[in-house]
Protein backbone atom coordinates (compact mmCIF):
# COMPACT_ATOMS: atom_id res chain seq x y z
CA UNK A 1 -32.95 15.99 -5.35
CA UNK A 2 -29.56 15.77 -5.87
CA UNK A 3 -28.09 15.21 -9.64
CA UNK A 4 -26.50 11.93 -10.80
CA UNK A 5 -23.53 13.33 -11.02
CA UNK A 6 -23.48 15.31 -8.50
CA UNK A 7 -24.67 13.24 -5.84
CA UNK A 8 -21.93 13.03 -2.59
CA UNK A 9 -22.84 9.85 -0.13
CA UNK A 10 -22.22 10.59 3.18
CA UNK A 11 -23.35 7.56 5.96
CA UNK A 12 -22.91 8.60 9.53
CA UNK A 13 -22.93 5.98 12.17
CA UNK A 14 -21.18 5.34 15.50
CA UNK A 15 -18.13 3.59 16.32
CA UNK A 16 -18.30 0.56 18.90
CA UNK A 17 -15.86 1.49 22.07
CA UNK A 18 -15.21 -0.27 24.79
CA UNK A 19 -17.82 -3.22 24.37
CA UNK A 20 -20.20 0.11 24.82
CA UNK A 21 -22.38 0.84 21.74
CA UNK A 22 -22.17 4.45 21.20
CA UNK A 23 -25.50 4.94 19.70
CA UNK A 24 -24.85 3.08 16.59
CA UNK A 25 -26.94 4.20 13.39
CA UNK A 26 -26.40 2.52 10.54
CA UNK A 27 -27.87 5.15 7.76
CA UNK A 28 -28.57 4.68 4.25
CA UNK A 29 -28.79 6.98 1.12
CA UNK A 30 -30.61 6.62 -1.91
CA UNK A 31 -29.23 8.32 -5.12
CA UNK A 32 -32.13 8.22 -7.76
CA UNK A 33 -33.11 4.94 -6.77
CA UNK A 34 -29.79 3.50 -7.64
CA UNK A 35 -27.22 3.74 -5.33
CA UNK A 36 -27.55 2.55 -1.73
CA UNK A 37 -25.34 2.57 1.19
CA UNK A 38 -25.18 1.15 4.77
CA UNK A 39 -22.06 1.88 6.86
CA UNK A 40 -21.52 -0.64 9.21
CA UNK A 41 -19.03 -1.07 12.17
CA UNK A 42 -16.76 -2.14 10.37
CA UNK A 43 -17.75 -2.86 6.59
CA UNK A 44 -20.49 -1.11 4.07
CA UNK A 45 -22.38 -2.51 2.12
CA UNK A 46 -23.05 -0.81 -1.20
CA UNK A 47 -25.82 -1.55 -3.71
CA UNK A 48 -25.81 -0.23 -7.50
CA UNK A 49 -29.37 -0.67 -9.66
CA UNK A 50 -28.77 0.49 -12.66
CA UNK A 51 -31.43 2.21 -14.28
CA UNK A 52 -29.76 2.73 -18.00
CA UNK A 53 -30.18 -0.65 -19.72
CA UNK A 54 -26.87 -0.33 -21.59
CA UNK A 55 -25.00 -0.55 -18.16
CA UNK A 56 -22.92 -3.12 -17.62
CA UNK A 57 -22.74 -3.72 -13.46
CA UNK A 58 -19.38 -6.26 -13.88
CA UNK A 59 -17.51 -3.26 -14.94
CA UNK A 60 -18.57 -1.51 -11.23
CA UNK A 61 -15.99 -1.04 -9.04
CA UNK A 62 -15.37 0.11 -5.57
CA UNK A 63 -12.11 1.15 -5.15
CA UNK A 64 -9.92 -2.03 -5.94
CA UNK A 65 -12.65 -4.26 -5.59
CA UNK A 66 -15.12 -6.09 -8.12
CA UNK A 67 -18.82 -6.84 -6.99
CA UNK A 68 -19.23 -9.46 -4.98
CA UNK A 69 -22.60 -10.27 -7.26
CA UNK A 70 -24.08 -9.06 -10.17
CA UNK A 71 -27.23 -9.60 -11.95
CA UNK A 72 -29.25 -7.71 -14.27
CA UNK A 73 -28.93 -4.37 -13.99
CA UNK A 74 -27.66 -4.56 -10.15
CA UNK A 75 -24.50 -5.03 -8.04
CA UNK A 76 -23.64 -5.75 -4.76
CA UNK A 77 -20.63 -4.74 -2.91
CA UNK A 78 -19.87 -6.08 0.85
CA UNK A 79 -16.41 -5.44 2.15
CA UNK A 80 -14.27 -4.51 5.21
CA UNK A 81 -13.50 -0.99 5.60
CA UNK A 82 -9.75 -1.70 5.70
CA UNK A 83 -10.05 -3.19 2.08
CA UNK A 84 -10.59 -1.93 -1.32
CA UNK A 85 -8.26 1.24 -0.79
CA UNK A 86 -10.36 2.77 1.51
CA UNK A 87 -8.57 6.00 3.00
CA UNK A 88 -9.01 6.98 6.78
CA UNK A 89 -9.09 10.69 7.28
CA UNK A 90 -9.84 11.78 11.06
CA UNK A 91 -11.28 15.69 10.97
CA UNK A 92 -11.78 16.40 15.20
CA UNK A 93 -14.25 14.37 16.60
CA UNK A 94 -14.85 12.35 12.93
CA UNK A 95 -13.47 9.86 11.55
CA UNK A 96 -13.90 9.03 8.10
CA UNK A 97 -13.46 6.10 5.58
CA UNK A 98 -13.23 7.06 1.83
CA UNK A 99 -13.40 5.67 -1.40
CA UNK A 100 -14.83 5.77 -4.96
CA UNK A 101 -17.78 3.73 -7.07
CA UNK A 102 -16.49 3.67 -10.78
CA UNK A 103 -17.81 2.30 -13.92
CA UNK A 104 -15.46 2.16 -16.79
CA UNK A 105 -17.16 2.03 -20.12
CA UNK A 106 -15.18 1.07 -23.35
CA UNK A 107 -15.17 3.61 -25.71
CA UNK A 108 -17.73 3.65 -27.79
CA UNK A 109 -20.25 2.82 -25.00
CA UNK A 110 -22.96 5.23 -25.12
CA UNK A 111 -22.65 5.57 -21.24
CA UNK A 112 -19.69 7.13 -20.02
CA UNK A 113 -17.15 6.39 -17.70
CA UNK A 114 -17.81 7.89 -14.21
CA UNK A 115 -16.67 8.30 -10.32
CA UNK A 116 -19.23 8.66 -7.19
CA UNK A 117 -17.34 9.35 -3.76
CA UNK A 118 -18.21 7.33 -0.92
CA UNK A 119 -17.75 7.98 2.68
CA UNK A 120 -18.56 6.38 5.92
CA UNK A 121 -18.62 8.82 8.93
CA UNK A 122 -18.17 7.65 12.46
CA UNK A 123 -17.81 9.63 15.54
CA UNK A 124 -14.07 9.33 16.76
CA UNK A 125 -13.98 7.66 20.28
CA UNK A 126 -12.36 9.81 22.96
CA UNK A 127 -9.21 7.53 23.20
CA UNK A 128 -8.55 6.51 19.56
CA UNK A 129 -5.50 6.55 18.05
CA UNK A 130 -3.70 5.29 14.65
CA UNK A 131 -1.52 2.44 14.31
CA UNK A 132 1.49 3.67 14.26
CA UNK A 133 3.97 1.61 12.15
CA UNK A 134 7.84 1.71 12.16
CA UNK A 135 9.12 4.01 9.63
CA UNK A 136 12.35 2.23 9.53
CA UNK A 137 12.34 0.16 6.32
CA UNK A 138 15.58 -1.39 6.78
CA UNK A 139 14.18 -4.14 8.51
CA UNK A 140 12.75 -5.76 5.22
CA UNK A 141 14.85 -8.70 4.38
CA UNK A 142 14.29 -12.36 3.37
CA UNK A 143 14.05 -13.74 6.56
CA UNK A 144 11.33 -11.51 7.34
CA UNK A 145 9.25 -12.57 4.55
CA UNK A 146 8.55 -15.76 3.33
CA UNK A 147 7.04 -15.93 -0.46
CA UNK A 148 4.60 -19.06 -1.78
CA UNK A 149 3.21 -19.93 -5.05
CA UNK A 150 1.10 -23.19 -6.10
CA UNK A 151 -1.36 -24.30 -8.08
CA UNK A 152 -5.31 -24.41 -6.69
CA UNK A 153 -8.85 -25.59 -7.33
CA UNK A 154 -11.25 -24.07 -9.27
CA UNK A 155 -12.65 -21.99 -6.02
CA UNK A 156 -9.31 -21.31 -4.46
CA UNK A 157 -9.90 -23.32 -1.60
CA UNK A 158 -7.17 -25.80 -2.04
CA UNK A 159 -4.48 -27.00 -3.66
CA UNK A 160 -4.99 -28.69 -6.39
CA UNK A 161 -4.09 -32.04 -6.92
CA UNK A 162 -4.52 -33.09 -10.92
CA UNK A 163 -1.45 -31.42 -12.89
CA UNK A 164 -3.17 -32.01 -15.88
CA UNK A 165 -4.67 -29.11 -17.65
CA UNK A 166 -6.61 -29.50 -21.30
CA UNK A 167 -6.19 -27.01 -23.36
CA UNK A 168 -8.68 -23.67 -22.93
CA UNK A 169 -8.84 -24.74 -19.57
CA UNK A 170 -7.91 -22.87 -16.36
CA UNK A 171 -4.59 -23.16 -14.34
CA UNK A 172 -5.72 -21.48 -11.31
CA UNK A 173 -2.92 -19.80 -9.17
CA UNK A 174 -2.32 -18.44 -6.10
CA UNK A 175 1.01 -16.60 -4.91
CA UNK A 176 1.42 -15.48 -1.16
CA UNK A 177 3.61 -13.79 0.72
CA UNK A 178 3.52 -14.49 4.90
CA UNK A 179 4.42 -10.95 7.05
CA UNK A 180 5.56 -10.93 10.18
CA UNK A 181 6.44 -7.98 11.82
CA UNK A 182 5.92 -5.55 8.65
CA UNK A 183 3.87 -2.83 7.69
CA UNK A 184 1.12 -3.98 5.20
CA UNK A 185 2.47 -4.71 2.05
CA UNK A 186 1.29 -5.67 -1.67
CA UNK A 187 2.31 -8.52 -3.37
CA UNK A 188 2.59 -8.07 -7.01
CA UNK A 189 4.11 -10.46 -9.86
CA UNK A 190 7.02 -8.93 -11.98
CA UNK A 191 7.32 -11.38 -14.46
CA UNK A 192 5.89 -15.12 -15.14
CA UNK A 193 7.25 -17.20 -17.99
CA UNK A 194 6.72 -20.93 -18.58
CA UNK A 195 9.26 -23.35 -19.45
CA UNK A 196 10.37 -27.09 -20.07
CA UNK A 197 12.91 -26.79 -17.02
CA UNK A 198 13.00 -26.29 -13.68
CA UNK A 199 15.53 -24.06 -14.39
CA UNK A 200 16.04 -21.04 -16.93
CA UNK A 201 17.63 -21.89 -19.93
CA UNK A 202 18.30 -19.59 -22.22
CA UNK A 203 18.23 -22.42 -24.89
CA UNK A 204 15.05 -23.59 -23.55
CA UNK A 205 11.73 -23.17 -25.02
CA UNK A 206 10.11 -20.08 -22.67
CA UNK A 207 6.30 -18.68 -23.33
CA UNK A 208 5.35 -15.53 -21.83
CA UNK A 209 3.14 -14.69 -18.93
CA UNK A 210 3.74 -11.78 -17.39
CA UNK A 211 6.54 -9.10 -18.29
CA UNK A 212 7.36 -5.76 -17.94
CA UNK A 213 6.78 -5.15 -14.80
CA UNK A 214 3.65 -6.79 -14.14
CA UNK A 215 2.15 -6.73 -17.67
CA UNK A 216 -0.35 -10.20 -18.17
CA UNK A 217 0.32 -10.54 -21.61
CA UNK A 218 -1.54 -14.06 -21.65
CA UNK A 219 -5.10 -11.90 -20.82
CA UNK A 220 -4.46 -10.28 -24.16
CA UNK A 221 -5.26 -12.89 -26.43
CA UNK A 222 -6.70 -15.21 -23.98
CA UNK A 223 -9.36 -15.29 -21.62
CA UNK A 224 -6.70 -15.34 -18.21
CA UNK A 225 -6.87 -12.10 -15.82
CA UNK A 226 -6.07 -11.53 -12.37
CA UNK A 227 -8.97 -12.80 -9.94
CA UNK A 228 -10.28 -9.71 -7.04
CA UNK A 229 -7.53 -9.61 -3.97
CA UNK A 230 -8.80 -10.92 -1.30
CA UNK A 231 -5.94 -9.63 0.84
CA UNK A 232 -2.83 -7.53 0.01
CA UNK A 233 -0.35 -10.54 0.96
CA UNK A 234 -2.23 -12.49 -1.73
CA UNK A 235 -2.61 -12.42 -5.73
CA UNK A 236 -4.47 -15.14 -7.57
CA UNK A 237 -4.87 -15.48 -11.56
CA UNK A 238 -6.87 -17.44 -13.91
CA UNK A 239 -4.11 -18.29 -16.41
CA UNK A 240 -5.89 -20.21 -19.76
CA UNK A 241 -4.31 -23.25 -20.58
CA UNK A 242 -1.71 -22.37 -24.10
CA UNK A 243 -0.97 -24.41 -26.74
CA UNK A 244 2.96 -24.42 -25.28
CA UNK A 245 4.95 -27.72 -25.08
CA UNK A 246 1.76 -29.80 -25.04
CA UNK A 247 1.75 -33.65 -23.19
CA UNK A 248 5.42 -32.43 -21.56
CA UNK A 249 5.83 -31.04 -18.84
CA UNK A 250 5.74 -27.43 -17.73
CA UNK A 251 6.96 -24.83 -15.54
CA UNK A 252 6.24 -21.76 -14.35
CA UNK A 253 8.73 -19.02 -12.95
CA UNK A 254 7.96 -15.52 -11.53
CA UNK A 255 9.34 -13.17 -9.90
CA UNK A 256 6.99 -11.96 -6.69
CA UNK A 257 7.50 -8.47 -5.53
CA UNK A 258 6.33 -7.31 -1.88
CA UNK A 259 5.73 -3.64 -2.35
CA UNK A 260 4.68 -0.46 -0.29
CA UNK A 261 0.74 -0.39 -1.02
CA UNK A 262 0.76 3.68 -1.49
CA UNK A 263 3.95 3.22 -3.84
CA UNK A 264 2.43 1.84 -7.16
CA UNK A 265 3.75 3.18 -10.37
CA UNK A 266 4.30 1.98 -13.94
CA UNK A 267 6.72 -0.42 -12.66
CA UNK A 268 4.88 -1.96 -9.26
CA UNK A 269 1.54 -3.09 -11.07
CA UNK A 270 -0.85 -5.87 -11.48
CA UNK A 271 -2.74 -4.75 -14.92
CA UNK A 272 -4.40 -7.34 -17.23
CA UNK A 273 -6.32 -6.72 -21.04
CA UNK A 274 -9.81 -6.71 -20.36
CA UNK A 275 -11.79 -6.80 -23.84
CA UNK A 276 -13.47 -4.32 -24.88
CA UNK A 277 -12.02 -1.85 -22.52
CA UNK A 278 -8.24 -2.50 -22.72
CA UNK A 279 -5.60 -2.25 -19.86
CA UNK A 280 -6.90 -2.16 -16.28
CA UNK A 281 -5.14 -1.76 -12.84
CA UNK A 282 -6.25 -4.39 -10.36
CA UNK A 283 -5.76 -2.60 -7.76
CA UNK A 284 -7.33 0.77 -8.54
CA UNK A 285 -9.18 0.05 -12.09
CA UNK A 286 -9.50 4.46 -11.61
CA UNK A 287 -6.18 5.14 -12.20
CA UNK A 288 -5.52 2.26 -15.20
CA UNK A 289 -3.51 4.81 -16.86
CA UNK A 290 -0.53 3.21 -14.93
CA UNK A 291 -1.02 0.36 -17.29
CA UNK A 292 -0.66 1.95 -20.66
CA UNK A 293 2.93 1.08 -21.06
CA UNK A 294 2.20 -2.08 -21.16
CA UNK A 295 2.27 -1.94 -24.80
CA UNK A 296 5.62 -0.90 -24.89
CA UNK A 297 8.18 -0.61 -22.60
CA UNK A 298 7.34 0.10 -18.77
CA UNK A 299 10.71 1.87 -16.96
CA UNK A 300 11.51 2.28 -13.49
CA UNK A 301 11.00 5.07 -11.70
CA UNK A 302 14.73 6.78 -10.91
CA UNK A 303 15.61 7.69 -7.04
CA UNK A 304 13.58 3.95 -5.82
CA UNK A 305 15.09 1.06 -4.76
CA UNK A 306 13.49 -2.00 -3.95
CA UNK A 307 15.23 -2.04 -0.26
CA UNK A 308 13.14 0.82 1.08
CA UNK A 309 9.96 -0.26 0.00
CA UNK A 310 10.00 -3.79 -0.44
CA UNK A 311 11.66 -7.09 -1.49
CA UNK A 312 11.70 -8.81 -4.68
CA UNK A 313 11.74 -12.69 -4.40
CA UNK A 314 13.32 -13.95 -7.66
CA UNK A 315 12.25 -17.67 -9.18
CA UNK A 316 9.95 -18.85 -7.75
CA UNK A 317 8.80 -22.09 -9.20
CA UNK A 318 5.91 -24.26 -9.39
CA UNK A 319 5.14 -27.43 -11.74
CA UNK A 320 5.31 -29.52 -13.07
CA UNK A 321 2.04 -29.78 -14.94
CA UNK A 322 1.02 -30.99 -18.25
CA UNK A 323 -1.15 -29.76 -20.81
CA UNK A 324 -3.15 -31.78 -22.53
CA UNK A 325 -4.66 -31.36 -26.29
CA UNK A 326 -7.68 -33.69 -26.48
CA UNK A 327 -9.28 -32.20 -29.65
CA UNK A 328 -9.72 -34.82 -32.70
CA UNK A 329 -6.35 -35.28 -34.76
């Protein structure tokens, strides 16, 4: 039996070719009766029971994803093998989808932060190739992308309608980016600030959102994070209504950045404050370390420009909304 920590998930199954099924096997491991995994064709499914009481399953992730449902002591993961960071590696005649399980405990927790591998193993069809995209990165421009931002329902699967938000509630957003002839890319927020204008004044009253370099400040002493991606093209966040300009109304201007996906660094990042456990990458809570500047000042890195690797949109606006204070006088 292997140990907990030293448990390696492998899952070999067969790849679908041709409309011909190549003698699919979907196979699934056990680790100590916690962790089990079915590769599919193309998704796994991956289920955590924890057997330590003082585990908390919400703070499970696999790769940059968050469980798609938790209860006590269990999580459930179901995703597409071309999400969540999962790497392809082809070895000969395999081809192989990797990733990590990680729990990140805060720091007095008496269970420790940890890492499990996964892998999904499929035999390589005869013909396969990889997508082969242009390495040319001039191409990025403008025209070529087209950036949008609004405000949603409670579910994200709208727009929303009211612009009136009471205070502690939720301003639900959702910012977008449309792709057309591009290599994947991942959309990221630089900066969010809201103000009385629909245009920055530098006399105007302005409340921070999201600075340096993709730093939510508001999740620090509020309840507002970023919400799981559901694509790269897409962010959403769960911004808390703020006692800011209350009963007039309210914008809010970012600045979007489409980025190179492998390119992340201390200034491409999406981190917000989660309690109890501090800054944490939404993208790859693993490597969160990229986040700890965002207590003080997070640089560029020299020798990168935003032409090769992607294209900032600057101001984007959406409002006006109101927030409301409905408490007693």
């Amino acid at each position: 039996t292997l140990s907990f920590n030293e448990c390696y998930l492998v899952m070999k199954t067969y790849f679908w070719h041709s409309a011909v099924l190549l003698g699919m096997a979907v196979a699934t491991i056990v680790a100590q009766d916690e962790l089990k995994v079915d590769c599919g064709r193309d998704s796994v499914t991956l289920r955590w029971g924890a057997a330590q009481s003082q585990m908390d399953t919400s703070l499970l992730r696999l790769g940059g994803c968050y469980p798609g449902s938790i209860s006590a002591g269990e999580a459930m993961f179901h995703v597409d093998l071309n999400d969540c960071n999962f790497r392809r590696m082809v070895t000969g005649d395999t081809l192989m989808y990797m990733n990590e399980l990680t729990y990140m405990s805060g720091p007095k927790a008496q269970l420790k932060s940890f890492s499990h591998p996964v892998v999904c193993a499929y035999e390589r069809p005869a013909d396969w190739a990889p997508h082969i995209f242009d390495p040319v990165f001039h191409t990025y421009g403008q025209g070529d992308l087209v950036f949008h931002m609004e405000l949603m329902k409670d579910d994200f699967s709208g727009p929303q309608m009211s612009r009136e938000y009471p205070l502690g509630s939720f301003i639900h957003i959702s910012a977008t980016v449309e792709q057309m002839v591009h290599q994947p890319l991942l959309l990221l927020l630089e900066e969010c600030v809201a103000t009385t204008t629909p245009e920055l004044q530098s006399e105007g009253l302005v409340h921070p959102i999201i600075t340096n370099k993709g730093c939510f400040v508001a999740s620090k002493t509020s309840n507002s994070k970023f919400e799981p991606r559901r694509e790269t093209s897409e962010i959403r966040l769960s911004l808390q209504a703020f006692k800011f300009a209350v009963g007039k109304e309210v914008y809010i201007h970012c600045n979007l950045l489409a980025w190179d996906p492998s390119g992340l660094d201390t200034s491409k990042k999406a981190c917000h404050y989660v309690k109890g456990h501090g800054w944490v990458l939404l993208d790859d809570p693993y490597h969160s370390t990229l986040c700890d500047c965002c207590d003080s000042s997070c640089k560029s890195q020299r020798g990168i420009t935003s032409g090769k690797h992607g294209l900032t949109q600057n101001a984007v606006l959406i409002g006006p909304l109101v927030i409301t204070d409905n408490s007693p006088a």
